[in-house]
PDB file of N, CA and C in Angstrom:
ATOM      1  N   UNK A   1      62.722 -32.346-119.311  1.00  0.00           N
ATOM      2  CA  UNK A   1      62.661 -33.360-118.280  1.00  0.00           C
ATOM      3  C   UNK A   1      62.517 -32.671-116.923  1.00  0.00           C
ATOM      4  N   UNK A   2      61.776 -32.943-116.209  1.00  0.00           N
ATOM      5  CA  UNK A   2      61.183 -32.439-114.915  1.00  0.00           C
ATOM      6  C   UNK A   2      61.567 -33.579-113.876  1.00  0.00           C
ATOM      7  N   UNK A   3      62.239 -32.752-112.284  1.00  0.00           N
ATOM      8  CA  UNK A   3      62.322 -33.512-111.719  1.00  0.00           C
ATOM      9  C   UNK A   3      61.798 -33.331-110.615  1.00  0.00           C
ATOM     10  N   UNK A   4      61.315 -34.607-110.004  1.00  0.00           N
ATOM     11  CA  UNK A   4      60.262 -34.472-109.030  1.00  0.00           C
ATOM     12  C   UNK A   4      61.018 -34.904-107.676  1.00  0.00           C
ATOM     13  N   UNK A   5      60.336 -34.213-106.662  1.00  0.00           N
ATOM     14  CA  UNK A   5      60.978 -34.389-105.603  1.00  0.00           C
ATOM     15  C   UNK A   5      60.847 -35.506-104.896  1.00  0.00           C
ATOM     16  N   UNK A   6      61.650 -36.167-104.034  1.00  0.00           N
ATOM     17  CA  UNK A   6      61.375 -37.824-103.601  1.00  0.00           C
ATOM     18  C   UNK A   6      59.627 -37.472-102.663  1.00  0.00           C
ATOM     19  N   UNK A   7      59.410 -38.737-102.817  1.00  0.00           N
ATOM     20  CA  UNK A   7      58.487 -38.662-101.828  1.00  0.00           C
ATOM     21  C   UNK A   7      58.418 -38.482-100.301  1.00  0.00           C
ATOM     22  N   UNK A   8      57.237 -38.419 -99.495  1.00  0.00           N
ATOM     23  CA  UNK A   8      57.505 -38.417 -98.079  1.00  0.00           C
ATOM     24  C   UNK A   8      58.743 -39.518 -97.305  1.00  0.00           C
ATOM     25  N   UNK A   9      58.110 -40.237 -97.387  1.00  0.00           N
ATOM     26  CA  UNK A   9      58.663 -41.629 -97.258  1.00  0.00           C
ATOM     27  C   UNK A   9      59.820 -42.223 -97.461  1.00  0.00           C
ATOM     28  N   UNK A  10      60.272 -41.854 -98.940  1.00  0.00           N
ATOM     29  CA  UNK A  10      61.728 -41.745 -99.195  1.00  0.00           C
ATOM     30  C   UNK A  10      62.551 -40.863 -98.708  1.00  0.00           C
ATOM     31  N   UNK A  11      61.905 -39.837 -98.195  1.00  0.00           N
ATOM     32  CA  UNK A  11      62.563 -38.902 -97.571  1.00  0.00           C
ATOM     33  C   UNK A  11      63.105 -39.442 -96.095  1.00  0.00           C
ATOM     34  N   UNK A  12      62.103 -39.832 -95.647  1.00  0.00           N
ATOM     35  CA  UNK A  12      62.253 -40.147 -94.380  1.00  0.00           C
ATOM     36  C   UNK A  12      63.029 -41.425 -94.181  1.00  0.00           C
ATOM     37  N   UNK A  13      62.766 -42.394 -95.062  1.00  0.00           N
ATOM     38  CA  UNK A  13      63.757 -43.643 -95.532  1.00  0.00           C
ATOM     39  C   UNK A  13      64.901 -43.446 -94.887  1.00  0.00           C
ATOM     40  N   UNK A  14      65.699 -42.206 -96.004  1.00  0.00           N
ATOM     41  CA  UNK A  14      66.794 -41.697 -96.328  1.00  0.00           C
ATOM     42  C   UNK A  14      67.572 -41.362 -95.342  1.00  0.00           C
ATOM     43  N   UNK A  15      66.541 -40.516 -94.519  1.00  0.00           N
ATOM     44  CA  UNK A  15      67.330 -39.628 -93.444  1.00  0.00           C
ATOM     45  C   UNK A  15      67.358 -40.946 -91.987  1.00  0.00           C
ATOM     46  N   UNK A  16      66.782 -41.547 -91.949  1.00  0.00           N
ATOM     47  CA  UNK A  16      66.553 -42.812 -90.934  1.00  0.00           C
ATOM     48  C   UNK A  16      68.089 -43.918 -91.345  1.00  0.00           C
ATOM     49  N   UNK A  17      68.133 -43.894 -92.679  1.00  0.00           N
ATOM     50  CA  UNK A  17      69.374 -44.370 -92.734  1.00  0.00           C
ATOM     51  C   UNK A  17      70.752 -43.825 -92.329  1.00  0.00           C
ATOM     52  N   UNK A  18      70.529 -42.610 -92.956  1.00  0.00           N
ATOM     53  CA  UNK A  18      71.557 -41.924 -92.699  1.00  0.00           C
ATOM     54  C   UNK A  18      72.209 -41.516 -90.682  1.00  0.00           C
ATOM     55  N   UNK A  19      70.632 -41.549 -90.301  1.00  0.00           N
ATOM     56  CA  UNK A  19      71.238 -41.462 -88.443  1.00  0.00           C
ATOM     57  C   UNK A  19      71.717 -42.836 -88.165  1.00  0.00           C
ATOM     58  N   UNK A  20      70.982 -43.655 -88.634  1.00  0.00           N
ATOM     59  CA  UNK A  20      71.248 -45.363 -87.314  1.00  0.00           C
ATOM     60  C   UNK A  20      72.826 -45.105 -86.977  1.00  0.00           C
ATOM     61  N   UNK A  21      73.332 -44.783 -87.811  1.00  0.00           N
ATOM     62  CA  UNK A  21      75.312 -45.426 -87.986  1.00  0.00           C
ATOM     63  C   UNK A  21      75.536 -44.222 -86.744  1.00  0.00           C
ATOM     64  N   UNK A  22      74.657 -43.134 -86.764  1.00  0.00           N
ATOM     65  CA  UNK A  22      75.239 -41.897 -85.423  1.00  0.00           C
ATOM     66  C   UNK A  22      74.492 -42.397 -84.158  1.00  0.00           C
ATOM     67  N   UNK A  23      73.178 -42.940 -83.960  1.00  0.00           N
ATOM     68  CA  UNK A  23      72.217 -42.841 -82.771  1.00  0.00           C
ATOM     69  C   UNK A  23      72.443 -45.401 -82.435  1.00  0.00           C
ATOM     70  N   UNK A  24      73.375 -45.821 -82.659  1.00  0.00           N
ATOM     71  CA  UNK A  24      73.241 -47.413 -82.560  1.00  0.00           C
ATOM     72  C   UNK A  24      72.407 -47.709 -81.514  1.00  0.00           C
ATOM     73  N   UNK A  25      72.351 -47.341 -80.676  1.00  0.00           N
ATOM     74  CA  UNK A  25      71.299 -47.798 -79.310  1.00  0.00           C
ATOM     75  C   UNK A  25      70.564 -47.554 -79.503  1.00  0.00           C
ATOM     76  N   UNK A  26      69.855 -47.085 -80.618  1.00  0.00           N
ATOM     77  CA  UNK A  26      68.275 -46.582 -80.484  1.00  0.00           C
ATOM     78  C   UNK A  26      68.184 -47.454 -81.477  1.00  0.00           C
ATOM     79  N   UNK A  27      67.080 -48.391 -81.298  1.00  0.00           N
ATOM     80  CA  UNK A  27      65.526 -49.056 -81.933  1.00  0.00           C
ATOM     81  C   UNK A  27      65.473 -48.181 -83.952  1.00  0.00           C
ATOM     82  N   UNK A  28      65.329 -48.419 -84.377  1.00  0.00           N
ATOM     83  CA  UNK A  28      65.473 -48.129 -86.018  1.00  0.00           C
ATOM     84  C   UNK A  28      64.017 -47.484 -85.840  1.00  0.00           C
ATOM     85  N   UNK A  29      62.701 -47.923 -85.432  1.00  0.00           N
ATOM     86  CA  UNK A  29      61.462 -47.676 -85.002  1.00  0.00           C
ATOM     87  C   UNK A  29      61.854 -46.442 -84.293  1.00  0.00           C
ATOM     88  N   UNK A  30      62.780 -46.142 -83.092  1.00  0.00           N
ATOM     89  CA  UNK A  30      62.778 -44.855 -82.283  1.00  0.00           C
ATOM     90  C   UNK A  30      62.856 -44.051 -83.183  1.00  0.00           C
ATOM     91  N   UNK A  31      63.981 -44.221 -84.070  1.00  0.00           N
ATOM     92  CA  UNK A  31      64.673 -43.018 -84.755  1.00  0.00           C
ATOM     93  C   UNK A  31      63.481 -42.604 -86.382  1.00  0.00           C
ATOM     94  N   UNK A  32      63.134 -44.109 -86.806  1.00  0.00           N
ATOM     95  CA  UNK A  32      62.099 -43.358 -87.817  1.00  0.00           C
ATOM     96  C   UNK A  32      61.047 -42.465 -86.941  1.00  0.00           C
ATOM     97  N   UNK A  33      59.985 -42.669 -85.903  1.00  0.00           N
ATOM     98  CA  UNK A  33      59.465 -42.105 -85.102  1.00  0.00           C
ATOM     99  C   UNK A  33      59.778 -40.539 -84.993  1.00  0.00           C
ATOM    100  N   UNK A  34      61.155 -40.600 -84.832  1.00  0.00           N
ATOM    101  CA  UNK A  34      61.409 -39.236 -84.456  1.00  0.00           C
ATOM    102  C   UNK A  34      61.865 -38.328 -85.803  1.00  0.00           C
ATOM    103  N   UNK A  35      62.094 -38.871 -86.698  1.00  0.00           N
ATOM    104  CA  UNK A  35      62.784 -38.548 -87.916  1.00  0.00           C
ATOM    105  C   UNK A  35      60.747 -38.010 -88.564  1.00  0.00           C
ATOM    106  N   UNK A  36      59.837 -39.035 -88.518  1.00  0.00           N
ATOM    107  CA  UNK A  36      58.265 -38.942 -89.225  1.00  0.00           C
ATOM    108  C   UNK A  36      57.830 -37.455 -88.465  1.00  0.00           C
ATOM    109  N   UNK A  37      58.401 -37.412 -86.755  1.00  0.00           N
ATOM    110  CA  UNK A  37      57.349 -36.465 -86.376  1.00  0.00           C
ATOM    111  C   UNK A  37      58.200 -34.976 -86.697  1.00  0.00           C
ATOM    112  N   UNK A  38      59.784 -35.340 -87.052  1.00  0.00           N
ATOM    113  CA  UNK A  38      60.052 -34.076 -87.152  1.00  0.00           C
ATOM    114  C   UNK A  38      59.568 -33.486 -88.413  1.00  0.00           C
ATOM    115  N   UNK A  39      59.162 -34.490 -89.368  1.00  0.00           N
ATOM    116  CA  UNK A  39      59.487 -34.147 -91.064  1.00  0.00           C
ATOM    117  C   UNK A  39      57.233 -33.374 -90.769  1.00  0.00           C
ATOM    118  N   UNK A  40      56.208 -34.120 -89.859  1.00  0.00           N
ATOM    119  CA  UNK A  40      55.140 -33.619 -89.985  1.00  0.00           C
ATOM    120  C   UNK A  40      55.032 -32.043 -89.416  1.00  0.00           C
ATOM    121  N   UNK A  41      56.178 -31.626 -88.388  1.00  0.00           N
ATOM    122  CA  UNK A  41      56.061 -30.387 -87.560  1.00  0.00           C
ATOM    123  C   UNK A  41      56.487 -29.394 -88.825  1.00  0.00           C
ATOM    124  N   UNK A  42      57.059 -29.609 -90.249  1.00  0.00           N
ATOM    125  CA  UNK A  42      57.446 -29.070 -90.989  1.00  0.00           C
ATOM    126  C   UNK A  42      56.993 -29.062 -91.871  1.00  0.00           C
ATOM    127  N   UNK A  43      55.248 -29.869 -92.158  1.00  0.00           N
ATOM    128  CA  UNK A  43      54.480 -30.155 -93.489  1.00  0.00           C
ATOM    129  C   UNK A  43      54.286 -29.161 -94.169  1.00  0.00           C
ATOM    130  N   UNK A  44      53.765 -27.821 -93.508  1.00  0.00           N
ATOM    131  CA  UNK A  44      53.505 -26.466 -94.299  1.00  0.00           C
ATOM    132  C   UNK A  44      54.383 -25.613 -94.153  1.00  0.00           C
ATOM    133  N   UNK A  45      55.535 -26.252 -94.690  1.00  0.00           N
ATOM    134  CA  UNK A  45      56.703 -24.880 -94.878  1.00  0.00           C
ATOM    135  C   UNK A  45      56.318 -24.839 -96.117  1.00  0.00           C
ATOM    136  N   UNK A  46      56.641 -23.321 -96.036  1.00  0.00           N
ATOM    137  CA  UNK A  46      56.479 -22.617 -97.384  1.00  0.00           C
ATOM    138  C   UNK A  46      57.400 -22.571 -98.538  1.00  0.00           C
ATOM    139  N   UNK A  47      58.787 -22.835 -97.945  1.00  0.00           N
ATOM    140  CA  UNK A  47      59.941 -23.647 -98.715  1.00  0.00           C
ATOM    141  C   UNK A  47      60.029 -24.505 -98.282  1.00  0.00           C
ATOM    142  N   UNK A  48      60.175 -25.373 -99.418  1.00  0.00           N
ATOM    143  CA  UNK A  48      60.545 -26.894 -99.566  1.00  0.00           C
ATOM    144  C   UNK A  48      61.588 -27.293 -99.842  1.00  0.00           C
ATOM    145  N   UNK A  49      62.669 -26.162-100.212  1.00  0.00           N
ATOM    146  CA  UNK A  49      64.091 -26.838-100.473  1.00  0.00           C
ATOM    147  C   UNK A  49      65.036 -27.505 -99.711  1.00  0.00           C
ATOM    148  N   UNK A  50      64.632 -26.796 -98.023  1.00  0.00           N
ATOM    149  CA  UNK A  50      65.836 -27.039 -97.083  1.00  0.00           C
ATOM    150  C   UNK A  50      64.781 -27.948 -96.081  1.00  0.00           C
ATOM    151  N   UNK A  51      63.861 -28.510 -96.231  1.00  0.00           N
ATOM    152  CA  UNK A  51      62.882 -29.257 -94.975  1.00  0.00           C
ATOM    153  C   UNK A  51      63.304 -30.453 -95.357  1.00  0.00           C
ATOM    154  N   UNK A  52      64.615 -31.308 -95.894  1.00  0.00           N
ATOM    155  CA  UNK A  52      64.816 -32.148 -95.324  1.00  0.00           C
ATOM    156  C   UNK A  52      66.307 -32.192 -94.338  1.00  0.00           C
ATOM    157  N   UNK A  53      66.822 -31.365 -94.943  1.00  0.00           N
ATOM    158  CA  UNK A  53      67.456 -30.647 -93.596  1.00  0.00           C
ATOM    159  C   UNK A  53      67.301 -30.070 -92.719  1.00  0.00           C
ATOM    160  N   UNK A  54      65.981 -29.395 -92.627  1.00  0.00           N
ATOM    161  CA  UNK A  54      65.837 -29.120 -91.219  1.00  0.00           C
ATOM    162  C   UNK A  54      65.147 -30.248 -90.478  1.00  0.00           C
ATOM    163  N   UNK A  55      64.458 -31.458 -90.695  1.00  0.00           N
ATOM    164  CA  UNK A  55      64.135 -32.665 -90.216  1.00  0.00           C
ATOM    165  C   UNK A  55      64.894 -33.597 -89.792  1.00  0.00           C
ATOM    166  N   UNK A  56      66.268 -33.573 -90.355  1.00  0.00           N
ATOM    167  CA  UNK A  56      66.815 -34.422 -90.213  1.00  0.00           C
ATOM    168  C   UNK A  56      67.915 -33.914 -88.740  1.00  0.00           C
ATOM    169  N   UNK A  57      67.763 -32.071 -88.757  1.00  0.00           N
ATOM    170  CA  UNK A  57      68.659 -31.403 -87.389  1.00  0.00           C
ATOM    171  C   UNK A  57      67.605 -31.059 -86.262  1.00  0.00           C
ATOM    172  N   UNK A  58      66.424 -31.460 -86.747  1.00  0.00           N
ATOM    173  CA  UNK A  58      65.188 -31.880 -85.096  1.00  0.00           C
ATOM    174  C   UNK A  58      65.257 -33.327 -84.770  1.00  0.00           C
ATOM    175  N   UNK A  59      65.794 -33.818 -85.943  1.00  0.00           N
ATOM    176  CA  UNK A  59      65.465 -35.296 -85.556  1.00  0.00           C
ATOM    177  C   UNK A  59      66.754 -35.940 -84.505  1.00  0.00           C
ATOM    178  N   UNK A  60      68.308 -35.244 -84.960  1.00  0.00           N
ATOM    179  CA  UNK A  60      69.215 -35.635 -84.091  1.00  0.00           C
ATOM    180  C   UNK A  60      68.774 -34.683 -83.101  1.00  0.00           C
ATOM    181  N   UNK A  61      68.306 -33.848 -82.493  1.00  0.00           N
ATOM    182  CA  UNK A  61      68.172 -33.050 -81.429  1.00  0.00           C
ATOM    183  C   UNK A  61      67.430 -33.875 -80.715  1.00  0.00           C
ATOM    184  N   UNK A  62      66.374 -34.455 -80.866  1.00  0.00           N
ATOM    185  CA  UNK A  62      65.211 -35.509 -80.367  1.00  0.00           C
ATOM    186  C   UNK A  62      66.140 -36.652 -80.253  1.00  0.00           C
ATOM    187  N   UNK A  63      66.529 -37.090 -80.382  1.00  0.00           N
ATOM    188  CA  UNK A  63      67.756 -38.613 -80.645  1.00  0.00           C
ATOM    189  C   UNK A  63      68.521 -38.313 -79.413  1.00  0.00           C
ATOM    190  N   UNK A  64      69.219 -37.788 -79.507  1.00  0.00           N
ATOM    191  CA  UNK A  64      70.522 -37.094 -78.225  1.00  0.00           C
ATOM    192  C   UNK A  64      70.025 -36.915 -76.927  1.00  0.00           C
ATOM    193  N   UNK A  65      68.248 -36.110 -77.088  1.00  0.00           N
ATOM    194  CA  UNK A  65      68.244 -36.162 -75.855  1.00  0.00           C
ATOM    195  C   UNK A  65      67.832 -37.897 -75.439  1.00  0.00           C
ATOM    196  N   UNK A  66      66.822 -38.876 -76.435  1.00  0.00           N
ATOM    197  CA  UNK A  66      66.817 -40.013 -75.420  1.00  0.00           C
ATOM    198  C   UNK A  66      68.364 -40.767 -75.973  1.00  0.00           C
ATOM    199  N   UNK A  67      69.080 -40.624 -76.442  1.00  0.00           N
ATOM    200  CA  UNK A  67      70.303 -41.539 -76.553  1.00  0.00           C
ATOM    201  C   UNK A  67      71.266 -40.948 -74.988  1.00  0.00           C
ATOM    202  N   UNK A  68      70.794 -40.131 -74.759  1.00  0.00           N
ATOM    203  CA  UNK A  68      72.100 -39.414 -73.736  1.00  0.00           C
ATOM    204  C   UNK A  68      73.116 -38.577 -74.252  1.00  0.00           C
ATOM    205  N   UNK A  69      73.908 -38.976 -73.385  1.00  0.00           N
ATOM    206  CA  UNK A  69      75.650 -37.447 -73.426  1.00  0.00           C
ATOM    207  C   UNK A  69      76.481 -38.510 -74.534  1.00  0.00           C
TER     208      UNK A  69
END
């Protein structure tokens, strides 16, 4: 049995869920936005194990600065 990795989308789903409950003032649209462009700046990594963690720690970096202090 082979397991396949989620898709783009679910990926990004995932991690969009997982911020709203940290970033509430931001638009669900802001945060997928910023969550899509971090996950494309990372399309050709050469490992794939840790790029949804590293998308998801550009994506609160991008968040914070328009959410504020």
């Amino acid at each position: 049995m082979t397991h396949e990795p989620p898709s783009r989308e679910q990926t990004i789903d995932e991690i969009v869920v997982r911020l709203q409950p940290r970033f509430p003032a931001l638009a669900e649209s802001t945060i997928r936005d910023a969550v899509t462009e971090a996950f494309d700046e990372l399309k050709d990594a050469r490992v794939r194990d840790f790029v949804e963690v590293l998308v998801e720690k550009q994506a609160k970096k991008h968040l914070k600065q328009i959410d504020g202090p």
